[in-house]
N, C-alpha and C. Protein backbone atom coordinates (compact mmCIF):
# COMPACT_ATOMS: atom_id res chain seq x y z
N UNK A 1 0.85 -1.20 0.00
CA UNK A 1 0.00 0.00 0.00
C UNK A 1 0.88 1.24 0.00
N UNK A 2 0.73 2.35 -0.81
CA UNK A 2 1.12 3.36 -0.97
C UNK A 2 0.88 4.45 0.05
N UNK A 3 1.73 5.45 0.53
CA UNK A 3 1.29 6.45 1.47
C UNK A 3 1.71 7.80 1.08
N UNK A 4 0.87 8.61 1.86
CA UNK A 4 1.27 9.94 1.69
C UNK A 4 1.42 10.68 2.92
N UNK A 5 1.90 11.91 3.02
CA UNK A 5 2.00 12.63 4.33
C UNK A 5 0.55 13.64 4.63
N UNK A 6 1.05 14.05 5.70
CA UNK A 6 -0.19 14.75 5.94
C UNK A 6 -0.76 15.72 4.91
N UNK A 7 1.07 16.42 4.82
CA UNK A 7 1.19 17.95 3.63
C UNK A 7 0.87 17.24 2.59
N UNK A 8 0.82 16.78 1.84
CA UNK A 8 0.36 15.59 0.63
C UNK A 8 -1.28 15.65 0.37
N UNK A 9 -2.02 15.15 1.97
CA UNK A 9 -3.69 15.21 1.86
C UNK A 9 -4.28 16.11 1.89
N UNK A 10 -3.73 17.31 2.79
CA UNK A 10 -3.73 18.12 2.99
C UNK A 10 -4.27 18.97 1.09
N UNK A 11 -3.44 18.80 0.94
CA UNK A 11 -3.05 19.71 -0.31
C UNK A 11 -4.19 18.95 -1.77
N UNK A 12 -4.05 17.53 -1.05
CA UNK A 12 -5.24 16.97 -2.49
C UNK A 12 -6.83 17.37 -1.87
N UNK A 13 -6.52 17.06 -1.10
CA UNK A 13 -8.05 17.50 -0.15
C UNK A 13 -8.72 18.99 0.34
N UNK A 14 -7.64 20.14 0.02
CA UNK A 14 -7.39 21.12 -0.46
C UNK A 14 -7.92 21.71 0.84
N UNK A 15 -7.69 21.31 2.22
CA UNK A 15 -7.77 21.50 3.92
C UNK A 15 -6.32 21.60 4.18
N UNK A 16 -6.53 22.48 5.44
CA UNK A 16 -5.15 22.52 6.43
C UNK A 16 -5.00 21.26 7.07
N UNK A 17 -3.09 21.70 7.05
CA UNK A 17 -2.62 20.23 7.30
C UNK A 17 -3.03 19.85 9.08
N UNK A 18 -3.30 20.90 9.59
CA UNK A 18 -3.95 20.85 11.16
C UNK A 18 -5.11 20.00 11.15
N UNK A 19 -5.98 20.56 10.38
CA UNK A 19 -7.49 19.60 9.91
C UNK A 19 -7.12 17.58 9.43
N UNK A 20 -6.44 17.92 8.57
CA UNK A 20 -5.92 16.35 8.36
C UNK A 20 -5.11 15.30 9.55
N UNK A 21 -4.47 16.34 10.48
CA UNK A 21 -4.50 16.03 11.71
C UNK A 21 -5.31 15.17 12.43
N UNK A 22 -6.19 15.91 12.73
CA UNK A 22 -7.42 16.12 13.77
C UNK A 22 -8.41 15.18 13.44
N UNK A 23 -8.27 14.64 12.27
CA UNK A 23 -9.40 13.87 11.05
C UNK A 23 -9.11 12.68 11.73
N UNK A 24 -6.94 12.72 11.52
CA UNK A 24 -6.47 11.10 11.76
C UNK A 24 -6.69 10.58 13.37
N UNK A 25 -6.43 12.03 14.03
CA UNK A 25 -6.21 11.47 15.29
C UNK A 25 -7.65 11.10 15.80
N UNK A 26 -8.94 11.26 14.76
CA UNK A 26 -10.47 11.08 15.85
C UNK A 26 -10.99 9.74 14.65
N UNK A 27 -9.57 8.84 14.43
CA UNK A 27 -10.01 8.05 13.65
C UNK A 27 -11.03 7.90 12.23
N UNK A 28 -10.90 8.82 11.68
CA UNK A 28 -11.84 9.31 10.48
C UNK A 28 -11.25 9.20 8.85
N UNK A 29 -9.52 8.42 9.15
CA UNK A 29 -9.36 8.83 7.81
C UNK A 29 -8.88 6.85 7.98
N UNK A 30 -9.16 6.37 6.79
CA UNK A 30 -9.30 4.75 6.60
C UNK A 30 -7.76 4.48 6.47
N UNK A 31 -7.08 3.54 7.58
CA UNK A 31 -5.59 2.77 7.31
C UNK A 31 -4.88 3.83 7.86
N UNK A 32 -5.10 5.05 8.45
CA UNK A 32 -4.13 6.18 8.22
C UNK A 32 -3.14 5.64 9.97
N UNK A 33 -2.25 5.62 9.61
CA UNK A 33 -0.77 5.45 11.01
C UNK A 33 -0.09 6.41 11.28
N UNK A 34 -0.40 6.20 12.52
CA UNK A 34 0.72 7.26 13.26
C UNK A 34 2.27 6.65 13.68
N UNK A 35 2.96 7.81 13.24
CA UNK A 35 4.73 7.48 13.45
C UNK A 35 4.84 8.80 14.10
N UNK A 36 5.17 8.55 15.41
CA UNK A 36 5.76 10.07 16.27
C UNK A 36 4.25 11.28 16.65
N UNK A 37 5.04 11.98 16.22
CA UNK A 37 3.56 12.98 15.80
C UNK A 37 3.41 13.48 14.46
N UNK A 38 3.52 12.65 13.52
CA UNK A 38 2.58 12.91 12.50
C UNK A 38 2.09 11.72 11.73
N UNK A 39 1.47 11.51 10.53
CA UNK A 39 0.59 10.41 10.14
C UNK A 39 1.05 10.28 8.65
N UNK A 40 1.13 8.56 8.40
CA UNK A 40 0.92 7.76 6.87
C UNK A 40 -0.19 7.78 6.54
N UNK A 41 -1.01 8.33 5.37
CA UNK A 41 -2.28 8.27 5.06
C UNK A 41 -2.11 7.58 3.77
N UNK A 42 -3.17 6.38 3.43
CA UNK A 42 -2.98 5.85 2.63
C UNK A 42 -3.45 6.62 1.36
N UNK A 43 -2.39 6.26 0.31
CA UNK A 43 -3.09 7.14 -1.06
C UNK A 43 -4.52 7.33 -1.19
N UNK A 44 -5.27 5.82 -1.29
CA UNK A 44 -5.91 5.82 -1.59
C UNK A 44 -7.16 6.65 -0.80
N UNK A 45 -7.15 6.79 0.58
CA UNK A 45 -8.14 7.37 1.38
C UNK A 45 -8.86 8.26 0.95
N UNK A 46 -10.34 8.36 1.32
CA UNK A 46 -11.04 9.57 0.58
C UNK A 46 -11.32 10.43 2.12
N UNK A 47 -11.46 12.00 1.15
CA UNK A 47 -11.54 13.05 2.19
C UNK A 47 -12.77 13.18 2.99
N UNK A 48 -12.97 12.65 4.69
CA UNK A 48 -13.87 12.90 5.34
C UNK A 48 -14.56 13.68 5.47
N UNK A 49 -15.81 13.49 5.73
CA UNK A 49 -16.73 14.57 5.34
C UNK A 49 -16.26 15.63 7.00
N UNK A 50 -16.61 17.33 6.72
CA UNK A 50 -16.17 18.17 7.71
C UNK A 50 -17.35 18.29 8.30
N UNK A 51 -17.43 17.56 9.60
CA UNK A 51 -18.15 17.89 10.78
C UNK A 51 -18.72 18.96 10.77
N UNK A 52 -17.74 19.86 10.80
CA UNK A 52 -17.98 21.35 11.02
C UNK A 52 -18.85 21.87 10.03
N UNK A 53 -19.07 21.40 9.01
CA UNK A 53 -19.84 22.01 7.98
C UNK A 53 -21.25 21.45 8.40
N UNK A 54 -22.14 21.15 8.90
CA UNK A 54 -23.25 20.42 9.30
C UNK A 54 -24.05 21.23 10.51
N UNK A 55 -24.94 20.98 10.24
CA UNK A 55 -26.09 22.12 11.05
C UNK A 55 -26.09 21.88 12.47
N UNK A 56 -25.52 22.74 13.30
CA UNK A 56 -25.21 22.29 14.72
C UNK A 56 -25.99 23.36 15.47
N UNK A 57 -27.35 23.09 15.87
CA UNK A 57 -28.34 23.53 16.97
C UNK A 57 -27.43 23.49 18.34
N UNK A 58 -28.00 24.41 19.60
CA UNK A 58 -27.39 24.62 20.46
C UNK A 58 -27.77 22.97 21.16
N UNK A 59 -26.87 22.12 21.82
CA UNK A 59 -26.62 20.94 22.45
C UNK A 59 -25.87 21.44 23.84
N UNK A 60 -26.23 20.60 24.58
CA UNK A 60 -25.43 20.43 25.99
C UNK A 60 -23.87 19.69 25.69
N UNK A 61 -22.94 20.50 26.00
CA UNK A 61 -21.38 19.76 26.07
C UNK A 61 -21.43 18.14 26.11
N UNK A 62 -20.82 18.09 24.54
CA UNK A 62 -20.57 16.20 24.22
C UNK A 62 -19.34 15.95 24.60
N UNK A 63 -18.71 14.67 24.99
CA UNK A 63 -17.29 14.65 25.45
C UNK A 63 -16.29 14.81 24.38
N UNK A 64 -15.37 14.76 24.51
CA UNK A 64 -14.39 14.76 22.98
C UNK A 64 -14.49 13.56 22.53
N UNK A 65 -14.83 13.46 21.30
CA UNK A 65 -14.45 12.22 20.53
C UNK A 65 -12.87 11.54 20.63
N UNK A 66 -13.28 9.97 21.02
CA UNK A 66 -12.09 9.52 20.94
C UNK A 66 -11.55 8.62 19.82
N UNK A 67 -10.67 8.54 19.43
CA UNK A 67 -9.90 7.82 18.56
C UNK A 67 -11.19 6.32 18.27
N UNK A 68 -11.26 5.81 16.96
CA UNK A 68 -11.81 5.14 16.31
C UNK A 68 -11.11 3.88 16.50
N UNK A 69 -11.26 2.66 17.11
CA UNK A 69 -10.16 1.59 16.31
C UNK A 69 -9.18 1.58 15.26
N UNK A 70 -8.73 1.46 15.01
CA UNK A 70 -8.49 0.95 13.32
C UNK A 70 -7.24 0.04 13.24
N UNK A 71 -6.52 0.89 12.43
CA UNK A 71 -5.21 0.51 11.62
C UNK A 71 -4.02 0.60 12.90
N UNK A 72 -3.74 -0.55 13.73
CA UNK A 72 -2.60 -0.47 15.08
C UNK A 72 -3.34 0.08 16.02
N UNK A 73 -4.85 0.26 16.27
CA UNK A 73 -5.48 0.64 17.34
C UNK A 73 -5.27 -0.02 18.62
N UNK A 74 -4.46 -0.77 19.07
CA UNK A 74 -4.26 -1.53 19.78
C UNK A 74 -2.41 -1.44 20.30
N UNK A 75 -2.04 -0.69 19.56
CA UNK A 75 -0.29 -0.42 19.95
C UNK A 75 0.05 0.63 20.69
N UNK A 76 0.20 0.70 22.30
CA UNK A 76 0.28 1.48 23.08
C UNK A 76 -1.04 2.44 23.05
N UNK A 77 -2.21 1.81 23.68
CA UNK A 77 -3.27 2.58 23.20
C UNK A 77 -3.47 3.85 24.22
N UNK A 78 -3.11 3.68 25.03
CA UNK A 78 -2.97 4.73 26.45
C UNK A 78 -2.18 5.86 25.57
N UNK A 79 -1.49 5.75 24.53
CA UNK A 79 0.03 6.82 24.07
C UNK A 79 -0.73 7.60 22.83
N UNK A 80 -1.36 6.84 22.35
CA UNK A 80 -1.82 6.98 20.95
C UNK A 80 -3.41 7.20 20.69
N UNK A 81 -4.33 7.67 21.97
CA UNK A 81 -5.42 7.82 22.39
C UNK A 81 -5.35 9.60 22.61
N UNK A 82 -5.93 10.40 22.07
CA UNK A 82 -6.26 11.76 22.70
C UNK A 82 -7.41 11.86 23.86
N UNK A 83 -6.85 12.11 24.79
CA UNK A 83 -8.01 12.40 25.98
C UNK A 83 -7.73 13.28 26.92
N UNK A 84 -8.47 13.80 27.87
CA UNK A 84 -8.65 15.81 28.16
C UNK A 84 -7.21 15.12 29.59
N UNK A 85 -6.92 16.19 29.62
CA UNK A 85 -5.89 16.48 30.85
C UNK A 85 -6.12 16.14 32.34
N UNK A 86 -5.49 15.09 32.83
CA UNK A 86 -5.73 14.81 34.25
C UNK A 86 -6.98 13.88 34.14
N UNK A 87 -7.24 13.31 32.87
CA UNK A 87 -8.39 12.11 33.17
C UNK A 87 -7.24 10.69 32.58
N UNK A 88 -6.62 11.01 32.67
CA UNK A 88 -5.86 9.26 32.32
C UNK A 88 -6.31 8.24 32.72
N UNK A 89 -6.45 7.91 34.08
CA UNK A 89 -7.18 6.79 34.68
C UNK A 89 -8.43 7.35 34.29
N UNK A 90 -9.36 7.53 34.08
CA UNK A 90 -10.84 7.52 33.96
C UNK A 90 -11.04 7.02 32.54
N UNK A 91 -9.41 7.42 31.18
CA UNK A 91 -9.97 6.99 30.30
C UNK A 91 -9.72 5.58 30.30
N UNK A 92 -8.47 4.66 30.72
CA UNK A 92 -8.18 3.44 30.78
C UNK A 92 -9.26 2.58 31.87
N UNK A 93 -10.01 3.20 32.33
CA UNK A 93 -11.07 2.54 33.20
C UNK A 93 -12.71 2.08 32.16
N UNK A 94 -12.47 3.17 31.21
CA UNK A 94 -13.59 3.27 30.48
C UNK A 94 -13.69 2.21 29.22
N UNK A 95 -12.31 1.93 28.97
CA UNK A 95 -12.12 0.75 28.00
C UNK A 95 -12.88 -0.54 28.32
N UNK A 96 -12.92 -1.26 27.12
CA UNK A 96 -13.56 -2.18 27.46
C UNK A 96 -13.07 -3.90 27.66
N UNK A 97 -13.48 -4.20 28.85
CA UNK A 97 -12.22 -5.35 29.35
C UNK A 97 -11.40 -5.93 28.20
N UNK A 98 -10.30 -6.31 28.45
CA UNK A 98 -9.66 -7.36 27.08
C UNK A 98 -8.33 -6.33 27.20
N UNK A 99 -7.36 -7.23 26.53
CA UNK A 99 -6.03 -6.47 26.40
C UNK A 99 -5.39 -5.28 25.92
N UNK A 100 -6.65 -5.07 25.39
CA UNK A 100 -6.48 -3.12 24.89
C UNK A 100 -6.35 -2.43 26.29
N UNK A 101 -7.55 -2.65 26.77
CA UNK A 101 -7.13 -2.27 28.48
C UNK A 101 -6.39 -2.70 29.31
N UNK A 102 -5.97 -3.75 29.37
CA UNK A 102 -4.87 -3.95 30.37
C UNK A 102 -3.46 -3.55 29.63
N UNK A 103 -3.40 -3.09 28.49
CA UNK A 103 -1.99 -2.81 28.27
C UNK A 103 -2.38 -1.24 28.07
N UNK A 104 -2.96 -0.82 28.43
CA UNK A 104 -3.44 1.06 28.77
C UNK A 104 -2.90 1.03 30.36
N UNK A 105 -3.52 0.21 31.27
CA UNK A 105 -3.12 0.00 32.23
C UNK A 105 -1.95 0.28 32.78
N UNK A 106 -0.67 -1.20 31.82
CA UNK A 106 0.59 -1.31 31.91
C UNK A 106 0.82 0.29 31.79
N UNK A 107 0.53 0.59 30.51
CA UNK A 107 1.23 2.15 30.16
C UNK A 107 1.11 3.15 31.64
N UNK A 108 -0.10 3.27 31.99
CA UNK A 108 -0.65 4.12 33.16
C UNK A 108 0.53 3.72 34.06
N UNK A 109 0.71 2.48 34.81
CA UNK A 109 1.71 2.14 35.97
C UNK A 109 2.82 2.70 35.58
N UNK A 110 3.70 2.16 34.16
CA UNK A 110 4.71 2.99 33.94
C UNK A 110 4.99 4.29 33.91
N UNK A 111 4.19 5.19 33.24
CA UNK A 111 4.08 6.44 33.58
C UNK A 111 4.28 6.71 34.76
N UNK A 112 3.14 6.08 35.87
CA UNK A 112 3.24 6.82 36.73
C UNK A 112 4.45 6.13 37.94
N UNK A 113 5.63 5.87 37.44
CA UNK A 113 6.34 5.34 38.30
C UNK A 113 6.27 3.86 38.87
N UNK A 114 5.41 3.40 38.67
CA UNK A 114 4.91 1.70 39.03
C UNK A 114 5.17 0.71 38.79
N UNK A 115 6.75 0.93 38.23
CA UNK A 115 7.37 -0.14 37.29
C UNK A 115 7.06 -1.94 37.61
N UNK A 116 7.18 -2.03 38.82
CA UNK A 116 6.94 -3.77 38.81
C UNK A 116 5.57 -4.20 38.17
N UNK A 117 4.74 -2.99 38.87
CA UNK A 117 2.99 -3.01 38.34
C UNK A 117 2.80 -3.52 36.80
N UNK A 118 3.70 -2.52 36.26
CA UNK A 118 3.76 -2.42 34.92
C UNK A 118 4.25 -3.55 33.62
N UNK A 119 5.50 -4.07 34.89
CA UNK A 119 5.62 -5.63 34.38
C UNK A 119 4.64 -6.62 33.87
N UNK A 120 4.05 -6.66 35.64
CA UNK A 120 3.06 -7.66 35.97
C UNK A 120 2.35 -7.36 34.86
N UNK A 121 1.57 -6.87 34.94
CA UNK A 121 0.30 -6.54 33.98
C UNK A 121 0.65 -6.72 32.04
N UNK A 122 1.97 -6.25 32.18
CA UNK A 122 2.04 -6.76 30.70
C UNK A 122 2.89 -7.87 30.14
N UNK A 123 3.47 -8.86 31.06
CA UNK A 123 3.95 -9.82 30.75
C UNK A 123 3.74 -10.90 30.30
N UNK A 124 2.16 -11.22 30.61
CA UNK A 124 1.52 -12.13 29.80
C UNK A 124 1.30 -11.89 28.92
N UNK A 125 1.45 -10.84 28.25
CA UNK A 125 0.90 -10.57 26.86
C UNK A 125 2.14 -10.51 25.83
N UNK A 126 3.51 -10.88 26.37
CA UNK A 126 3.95 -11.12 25.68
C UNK A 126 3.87 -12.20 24.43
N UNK A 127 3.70 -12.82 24.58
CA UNK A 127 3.32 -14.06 23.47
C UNK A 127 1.72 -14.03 22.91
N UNK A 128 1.46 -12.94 23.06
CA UNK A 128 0.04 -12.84 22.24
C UNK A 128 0.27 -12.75 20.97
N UNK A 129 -1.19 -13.32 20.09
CA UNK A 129 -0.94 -13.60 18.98
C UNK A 129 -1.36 -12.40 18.19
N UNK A 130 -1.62 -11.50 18.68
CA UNK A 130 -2.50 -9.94 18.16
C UNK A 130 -0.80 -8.89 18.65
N UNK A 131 -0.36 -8.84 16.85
CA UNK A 131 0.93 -8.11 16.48
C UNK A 131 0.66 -6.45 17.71
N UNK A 132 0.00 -6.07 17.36
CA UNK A 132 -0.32 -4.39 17.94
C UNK A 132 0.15 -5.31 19.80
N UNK A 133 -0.73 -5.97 20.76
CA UNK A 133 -0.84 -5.98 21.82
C UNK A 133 0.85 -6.63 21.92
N UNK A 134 1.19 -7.98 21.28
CA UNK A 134 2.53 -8.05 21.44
C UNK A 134 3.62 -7.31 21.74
N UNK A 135 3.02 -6.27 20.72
CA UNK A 135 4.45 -5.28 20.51
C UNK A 135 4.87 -4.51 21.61
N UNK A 136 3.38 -3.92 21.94
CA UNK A 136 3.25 -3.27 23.26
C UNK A 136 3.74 -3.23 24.54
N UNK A 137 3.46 -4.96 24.83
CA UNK A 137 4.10 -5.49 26.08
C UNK A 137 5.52 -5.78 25.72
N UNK A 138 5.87 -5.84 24.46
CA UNK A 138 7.34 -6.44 24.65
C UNK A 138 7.92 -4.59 24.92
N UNK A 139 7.48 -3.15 24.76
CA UNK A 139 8.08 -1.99 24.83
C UNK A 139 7.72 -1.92 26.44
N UNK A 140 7.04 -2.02 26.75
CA UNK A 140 6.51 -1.78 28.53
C UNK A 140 7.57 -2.53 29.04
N UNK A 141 7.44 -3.67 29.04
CA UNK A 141 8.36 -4.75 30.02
C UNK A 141 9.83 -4.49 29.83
N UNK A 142 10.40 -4.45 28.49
CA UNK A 142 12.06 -3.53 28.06
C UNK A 142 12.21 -2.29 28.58
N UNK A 143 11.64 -1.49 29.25
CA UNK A 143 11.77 0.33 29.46
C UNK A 143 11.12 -0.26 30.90
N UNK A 144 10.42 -0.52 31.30
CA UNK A 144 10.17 -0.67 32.69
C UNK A 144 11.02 -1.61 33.48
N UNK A 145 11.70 -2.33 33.28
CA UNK A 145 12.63 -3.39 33.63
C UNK A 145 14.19 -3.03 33.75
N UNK A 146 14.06 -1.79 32.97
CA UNK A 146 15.86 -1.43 32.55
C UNK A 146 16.74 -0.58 34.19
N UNK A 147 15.36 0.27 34.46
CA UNK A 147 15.31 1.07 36.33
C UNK A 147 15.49 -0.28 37.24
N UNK A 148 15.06 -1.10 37.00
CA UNK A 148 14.28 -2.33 37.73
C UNK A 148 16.01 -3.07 38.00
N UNK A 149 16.85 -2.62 37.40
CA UNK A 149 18.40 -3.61 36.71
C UNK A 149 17.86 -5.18 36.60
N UNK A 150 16.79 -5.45 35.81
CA UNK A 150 16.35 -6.40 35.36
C UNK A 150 16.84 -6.57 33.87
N UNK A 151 18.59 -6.49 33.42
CA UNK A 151 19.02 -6.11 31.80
C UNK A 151 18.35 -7.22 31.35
N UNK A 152 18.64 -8.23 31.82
CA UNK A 152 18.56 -9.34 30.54
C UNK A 152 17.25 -9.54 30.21
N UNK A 153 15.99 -9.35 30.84
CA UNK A 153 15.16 -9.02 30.92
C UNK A 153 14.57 -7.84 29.38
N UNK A 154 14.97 -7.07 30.17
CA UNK A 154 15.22 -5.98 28.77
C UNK A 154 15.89 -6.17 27.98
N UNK A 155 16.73 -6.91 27.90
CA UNK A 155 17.29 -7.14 26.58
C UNK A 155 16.48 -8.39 25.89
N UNK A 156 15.95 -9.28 26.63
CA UNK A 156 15.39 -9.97 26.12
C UNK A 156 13.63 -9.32 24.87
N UNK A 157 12.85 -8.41 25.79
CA UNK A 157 12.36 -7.96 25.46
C UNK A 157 12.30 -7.25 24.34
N UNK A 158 13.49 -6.58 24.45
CA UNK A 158 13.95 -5.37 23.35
C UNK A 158 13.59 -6.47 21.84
N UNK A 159 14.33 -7.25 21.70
CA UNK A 159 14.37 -8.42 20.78
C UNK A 159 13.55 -8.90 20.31
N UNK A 160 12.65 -9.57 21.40
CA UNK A 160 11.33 -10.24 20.73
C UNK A 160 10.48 -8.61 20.08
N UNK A 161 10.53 -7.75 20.26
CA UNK A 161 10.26 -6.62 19.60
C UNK A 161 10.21 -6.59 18.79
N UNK A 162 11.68 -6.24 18.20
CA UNK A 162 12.79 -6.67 16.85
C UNK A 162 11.75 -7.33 15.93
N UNK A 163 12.21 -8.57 16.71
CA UNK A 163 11.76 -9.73 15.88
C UNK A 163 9.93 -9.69 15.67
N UNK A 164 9.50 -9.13 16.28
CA UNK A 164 7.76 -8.94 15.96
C UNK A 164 7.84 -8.32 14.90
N UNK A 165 8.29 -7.12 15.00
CA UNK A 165 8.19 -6.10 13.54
C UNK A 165 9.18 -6.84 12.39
N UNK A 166 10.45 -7.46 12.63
CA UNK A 166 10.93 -7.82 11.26
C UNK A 166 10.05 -8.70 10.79
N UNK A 167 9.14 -9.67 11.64
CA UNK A 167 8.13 -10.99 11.07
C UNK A 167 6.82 -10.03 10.06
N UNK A 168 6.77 -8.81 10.89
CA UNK A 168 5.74 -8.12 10.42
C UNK A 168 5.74 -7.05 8.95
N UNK A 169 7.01 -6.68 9.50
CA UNK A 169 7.39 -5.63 7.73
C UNK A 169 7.28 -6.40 6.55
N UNK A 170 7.79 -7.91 6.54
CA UNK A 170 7.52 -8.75 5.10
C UNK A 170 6.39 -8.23 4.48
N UNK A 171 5.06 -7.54 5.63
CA UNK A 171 3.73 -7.70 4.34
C UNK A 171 3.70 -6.49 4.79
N UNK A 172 4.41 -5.64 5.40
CA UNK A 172 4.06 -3.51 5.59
C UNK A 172 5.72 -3.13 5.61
N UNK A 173 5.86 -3.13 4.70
CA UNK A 173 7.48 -1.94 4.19
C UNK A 173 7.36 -1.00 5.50
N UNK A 174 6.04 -0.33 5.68
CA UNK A 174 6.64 0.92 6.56
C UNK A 174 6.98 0.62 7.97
N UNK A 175 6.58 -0.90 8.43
CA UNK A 175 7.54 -0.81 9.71
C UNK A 175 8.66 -0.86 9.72
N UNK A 176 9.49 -1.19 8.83
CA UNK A 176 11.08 -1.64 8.91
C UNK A 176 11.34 -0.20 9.23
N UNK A 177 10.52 0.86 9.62
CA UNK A 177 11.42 2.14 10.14
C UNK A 177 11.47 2.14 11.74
N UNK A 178 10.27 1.22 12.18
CA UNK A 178 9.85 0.88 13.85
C UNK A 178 11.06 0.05 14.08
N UNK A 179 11.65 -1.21 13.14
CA UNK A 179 12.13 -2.24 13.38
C UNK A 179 13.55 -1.36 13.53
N UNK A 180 13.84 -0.81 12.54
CA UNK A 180 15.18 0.12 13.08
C UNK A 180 15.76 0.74 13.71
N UNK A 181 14.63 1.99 14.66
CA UNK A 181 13.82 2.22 16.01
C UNK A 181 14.25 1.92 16.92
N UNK A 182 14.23 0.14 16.91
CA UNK A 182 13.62 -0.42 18.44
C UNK A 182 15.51 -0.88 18.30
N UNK A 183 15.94 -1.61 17.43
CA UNK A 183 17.20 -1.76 17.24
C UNK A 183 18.28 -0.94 17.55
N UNK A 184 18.04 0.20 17.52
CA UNK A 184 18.83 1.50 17.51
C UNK A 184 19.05 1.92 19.24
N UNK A 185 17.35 1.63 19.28
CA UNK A 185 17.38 1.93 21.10
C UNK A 185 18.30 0.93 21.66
N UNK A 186 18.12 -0.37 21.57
CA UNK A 186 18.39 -1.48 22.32
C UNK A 186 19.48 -1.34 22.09
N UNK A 187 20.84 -0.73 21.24
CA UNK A 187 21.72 -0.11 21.39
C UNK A 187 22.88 0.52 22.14
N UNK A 188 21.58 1.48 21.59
CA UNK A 188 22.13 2.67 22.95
C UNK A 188 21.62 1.85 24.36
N UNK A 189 20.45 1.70 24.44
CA UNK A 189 20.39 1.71 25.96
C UNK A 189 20.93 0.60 27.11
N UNK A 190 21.30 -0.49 26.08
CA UNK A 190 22.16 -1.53 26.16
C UNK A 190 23.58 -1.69 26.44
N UNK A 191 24.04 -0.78 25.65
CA UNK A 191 25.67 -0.48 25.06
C UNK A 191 25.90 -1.64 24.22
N UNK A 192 25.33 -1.89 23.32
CA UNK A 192 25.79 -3.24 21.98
C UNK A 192 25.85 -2.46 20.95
N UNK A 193 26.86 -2.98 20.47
CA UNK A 193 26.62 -2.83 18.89
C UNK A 193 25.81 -2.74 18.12
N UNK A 194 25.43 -1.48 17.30
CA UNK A 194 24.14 -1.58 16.54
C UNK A 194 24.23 -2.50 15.51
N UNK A 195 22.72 -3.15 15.42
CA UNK A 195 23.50 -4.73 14.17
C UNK A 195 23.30 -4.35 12.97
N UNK A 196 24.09 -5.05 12.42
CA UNK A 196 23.93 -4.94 10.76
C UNK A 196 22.92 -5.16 9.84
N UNK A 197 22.93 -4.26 8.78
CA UNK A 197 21.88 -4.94 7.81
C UNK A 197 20.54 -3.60 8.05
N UNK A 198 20.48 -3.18 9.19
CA UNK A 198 19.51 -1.57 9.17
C UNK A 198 19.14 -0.65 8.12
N UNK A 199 17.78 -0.76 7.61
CA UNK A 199 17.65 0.36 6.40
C UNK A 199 18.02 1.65 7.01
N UNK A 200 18.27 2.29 6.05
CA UNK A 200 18.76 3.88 6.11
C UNK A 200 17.56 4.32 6.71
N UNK A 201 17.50 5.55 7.58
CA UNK A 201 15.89 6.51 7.75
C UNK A 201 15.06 6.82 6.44
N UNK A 202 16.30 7.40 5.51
CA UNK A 202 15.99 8.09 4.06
C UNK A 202 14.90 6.86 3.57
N UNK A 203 14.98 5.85 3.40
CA UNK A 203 14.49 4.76 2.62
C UNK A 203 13.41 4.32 3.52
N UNK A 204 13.24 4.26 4.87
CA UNK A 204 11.79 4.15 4.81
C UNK A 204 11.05 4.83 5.66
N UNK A 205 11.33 6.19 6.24
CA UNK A 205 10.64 7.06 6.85
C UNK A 205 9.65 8.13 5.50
N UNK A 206 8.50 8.28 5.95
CA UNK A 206 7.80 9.28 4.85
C UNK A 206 8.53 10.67 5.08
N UNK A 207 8.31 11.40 3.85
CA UNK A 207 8.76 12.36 4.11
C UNK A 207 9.36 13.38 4.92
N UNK A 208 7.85 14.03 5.43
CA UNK A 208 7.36 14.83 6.85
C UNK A 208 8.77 14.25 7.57
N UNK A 209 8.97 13.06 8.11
CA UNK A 209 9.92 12.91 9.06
C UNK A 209 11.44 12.57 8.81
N UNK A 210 11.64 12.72 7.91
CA UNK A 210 12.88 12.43 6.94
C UNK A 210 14.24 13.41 7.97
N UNK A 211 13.57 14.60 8.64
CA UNK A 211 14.51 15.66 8.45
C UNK A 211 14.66 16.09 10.20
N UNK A 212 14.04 14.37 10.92
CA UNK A 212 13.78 14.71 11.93
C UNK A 212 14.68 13.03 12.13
N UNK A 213 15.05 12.77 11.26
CA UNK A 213 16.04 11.10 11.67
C UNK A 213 17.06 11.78 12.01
């Protein structure tokens, strides 16, 4: 599948690139991924219809719309979720049971300092068979474990990472930029040798972020 950047939809869709934003992040634009803070939109996607243009009678305050499922809806969903300030726990409470929530959870403990918590809770999910929740727990348990001087641990983690996204880029080119990422960290934060064989940033980061490798 082919992608474009935001400035790209932006410009065919003939909206600010803020609006194409705001589209991706309330789940509205089809396949579209987030890398960092900004978004892969697939070529093909068609331009969502603008809310804003639609007859809006006076209503009592609706909550903010949250993020749609979709495309990796499930990969660090606590990180990659927009929700209002100082409700974190209220939004990971609101999820609905199953491992989307308990690895919102994990995220919540880590954040908030809770590192063993953070283990616990996402260690079983290492060997899940759902790529997004895998990935997740194998980044929680590597970064929460490293304070912990639990290395091998984290190093172990770091890896099965690795190895999730290299199993996974065969059928999506654009992770081999995650897979390089996680390699790069485990690195540095390791002190190993970065391994061989790493695509360049140039070759598979989209544009937009080209100038930020």
């Amino acid at each position: 599948m082919e992608y474009m950047t935001v400035k790209d939809a932006a410009q065919r869709w003939n909206v600010t690139e803020r609006l194409v934003q705001r589209l991706c992040a309330e789940g509205r634009v089809d396949g579209a991924v987030k890398f960092g803070r900004s978004w892969s939109i697939p070529v093909s996607a068609r331009k969502p219809d603008d809310s804003r243009r639609a007859d809006s009678a006076p209503q009592a305050a609706m909550p903010r719309p949250r993020r749609v499922p979709g495309s990796h809806a499930n990969l660090m969903p606590l990180m990659n979720t927009p929700f209002a300030s100082g409700t974190c726990a209220e939004f990971v409470d609101s999820l609905a049971p199953g491992p989307r929530r308990d690895i919102a959870q994990a995220e919540f403990y880590y954040f908030s300092g809770r590192l063993q918590e953070a283990v616990a809770a996402a260690t079983r999910y290492l060997v899940s068979e759902d790529f997004d929740t895998r990935l997740s727990a194998c980044l929680i348990c590597a970064y929460a474990n490293l304070p912990l001087g639990h290395i091998d641990r984290a190093k172990d983690a770091l890896e099965a990472a690795r190895g999730a996204i290299a199993a996974a880029s065969e059928g999506a080119p654009q992770l081999r930029a995650a897979e390089a990422f996680i390699a790069q960290a485990a690195s540095v934060l390791l002190h190993l040798p970065a391994p061989e064989g790493l695509p360049h940033a140039q070759d598979v980061l989209p544009p937009g972020l080209r100038a930020f490798a």
